[in-house]
Protein backbone atom coordinates (compact mmCIF):
# COMPACT_ATOMS: atom_id res chain seq x y z
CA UNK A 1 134.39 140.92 94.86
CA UNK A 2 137.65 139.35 96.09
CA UNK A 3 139.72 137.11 93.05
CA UNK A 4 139.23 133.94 95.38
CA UNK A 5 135.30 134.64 95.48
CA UNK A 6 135.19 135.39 91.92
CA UNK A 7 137.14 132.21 91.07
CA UNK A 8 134.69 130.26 93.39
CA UNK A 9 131.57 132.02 91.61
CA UNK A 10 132.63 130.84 88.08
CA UNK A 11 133.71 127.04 89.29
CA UNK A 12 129.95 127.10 90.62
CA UNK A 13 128.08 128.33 87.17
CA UNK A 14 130.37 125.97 85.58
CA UNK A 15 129.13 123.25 87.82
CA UNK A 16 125.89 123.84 87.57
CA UNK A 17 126.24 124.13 83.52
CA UNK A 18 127.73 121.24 83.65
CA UNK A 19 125.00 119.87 85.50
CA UNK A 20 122.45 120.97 83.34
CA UNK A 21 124.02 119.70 80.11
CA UNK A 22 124.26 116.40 81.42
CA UNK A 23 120.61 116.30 82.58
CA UNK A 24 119.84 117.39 79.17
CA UNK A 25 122.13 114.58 77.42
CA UNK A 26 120.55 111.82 79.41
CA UNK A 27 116.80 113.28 79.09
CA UNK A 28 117.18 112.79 74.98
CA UNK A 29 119.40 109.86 75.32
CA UNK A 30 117.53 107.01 72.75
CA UNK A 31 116.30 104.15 74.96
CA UNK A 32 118.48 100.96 73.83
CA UNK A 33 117.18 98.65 71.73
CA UNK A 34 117.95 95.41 71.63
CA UNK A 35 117.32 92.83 69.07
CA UNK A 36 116.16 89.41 69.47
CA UNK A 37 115.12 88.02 66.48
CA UNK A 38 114.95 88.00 62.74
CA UNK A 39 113.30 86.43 59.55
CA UNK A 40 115.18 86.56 56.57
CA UNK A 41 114.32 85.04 52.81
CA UNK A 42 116.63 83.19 50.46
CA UNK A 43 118.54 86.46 49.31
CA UNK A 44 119.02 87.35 52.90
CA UNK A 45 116.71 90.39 52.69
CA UNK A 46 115.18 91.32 56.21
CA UNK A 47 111.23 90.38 56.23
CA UNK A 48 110.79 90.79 59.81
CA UNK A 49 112.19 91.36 63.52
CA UNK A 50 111.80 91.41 66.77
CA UNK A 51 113.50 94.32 69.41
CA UNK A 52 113.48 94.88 73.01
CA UNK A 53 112.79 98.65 73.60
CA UNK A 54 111.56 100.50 76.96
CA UNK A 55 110.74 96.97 78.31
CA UNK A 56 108.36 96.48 75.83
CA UNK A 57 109.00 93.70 72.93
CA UNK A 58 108.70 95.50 69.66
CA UNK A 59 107.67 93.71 66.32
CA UNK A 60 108.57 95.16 63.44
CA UNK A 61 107.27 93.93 59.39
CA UNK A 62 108.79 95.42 55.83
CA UNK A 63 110.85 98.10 57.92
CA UNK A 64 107.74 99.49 59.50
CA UNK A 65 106.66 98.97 63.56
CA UNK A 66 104.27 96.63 63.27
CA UNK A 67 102.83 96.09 66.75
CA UNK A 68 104.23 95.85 70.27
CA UNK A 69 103.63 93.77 73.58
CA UNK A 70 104.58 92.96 77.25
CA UNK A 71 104.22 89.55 76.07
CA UNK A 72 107.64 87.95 74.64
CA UNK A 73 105.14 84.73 74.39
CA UNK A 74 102.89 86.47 71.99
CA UNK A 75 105.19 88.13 70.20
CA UNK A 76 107.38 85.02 69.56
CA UNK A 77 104.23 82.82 68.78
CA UNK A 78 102.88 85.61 66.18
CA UNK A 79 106.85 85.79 64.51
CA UNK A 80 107.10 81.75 64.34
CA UNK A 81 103.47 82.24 62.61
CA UNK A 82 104.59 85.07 60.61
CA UNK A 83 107.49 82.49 59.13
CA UNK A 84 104.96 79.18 59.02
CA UNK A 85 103.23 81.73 56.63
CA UNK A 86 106.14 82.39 54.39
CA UNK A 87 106.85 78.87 54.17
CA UNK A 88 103.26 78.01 53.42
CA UNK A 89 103.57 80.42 50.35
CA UNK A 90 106.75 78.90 49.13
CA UNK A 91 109.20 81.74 50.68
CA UNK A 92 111.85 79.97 52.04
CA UNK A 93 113.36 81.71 55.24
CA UNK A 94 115.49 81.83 57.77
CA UNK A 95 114.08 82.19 61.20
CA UNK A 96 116.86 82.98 64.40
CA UNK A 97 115.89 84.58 67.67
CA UNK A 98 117.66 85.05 70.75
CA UNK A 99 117.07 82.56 73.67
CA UNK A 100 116.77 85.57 75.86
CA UNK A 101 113.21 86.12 73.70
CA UNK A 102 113.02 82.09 74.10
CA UNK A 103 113.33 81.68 77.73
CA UNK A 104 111.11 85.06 78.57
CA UNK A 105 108.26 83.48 76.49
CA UNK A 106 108.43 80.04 77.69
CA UNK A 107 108.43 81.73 81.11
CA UNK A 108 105.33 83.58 80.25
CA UNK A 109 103.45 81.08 79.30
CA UNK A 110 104.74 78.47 81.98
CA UNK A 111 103.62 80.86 84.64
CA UNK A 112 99.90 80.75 83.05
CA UNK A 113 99.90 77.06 83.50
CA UNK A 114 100.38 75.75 79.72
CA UNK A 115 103.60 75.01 77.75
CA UNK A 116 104.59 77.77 75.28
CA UNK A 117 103.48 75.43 72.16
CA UNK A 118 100.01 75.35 73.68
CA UNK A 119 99.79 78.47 74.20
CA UNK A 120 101.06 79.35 70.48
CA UNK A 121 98.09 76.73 69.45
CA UNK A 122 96.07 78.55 71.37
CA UNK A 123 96.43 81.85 69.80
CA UNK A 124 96.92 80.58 66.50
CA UNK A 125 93.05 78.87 66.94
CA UNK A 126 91.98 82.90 68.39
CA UNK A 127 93.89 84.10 64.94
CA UNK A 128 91.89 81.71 62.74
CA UNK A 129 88.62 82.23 64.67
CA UNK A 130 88.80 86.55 64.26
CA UNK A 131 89.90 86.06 60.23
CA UNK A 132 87.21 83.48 59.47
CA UNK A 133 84.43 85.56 61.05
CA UNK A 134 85.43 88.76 58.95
């Protein structure tokens, strides 16, 4: 084997290496997740939050994944619920989400012909119905 062919040989497998690691890298690469919203008590302690992950919108309860959707307007009603609760029991909190998670559920529910605070109502009355028949 000439030196020239060799040289070109070994700038190939290095290529190719090269190649493979980065298939590799962006095979295990984490999906990003974005977050969108957050309850918070008095002392500023996390109680809940909402992320963006793999399209999906992820809700997430005492550090633990608590459910996920396609639907930013369910997901937003349930959280807004989730802090009417708190207050209810005399938890003040602090409730902040991202308009991103605003104007995606206002979409949502625009789209199936109600405004997003009937359509909260609305699942809030399908919430009440399933708990008072168990």
């Amino acid at each position: 084997m000439s030196i020239s062919s060799k040289q070109r040989h070994d700038a190939r497998k290095r290529r190719q290496a090269r190649a493979r690691n980065q298939a590799e890298a962006n095979a295990t690469a984490a999906s990003p997740i974005e977050p969108h919203a957050e309850l918070r008590d008095a002392h500023k302690q996390l109680l809940a939050g909402i992320v963006r992950r793999d399209g999906q919108w992820v809700l997430g309860l005492d550090g633990r994944i608590a459910g996920e959707s396609a639907s930013a307007a369910r997901v937003l009603a349930l959280f807004l619920r989730a802090a009417e609760l708190h207050d209810r029991a005399g938890t003040n909190v602090r409730l902040v989400y991202s308009d991103d998670l605003k104007h995606a559920a206002h979409a949502e529910a625009a789209a199936q012909g109600v405004s997003f605070d009937a359509f909260r109502a609305q699942l809030v009355d399908s919430l009440a119905g399933r708990t008072e028949s168990h």
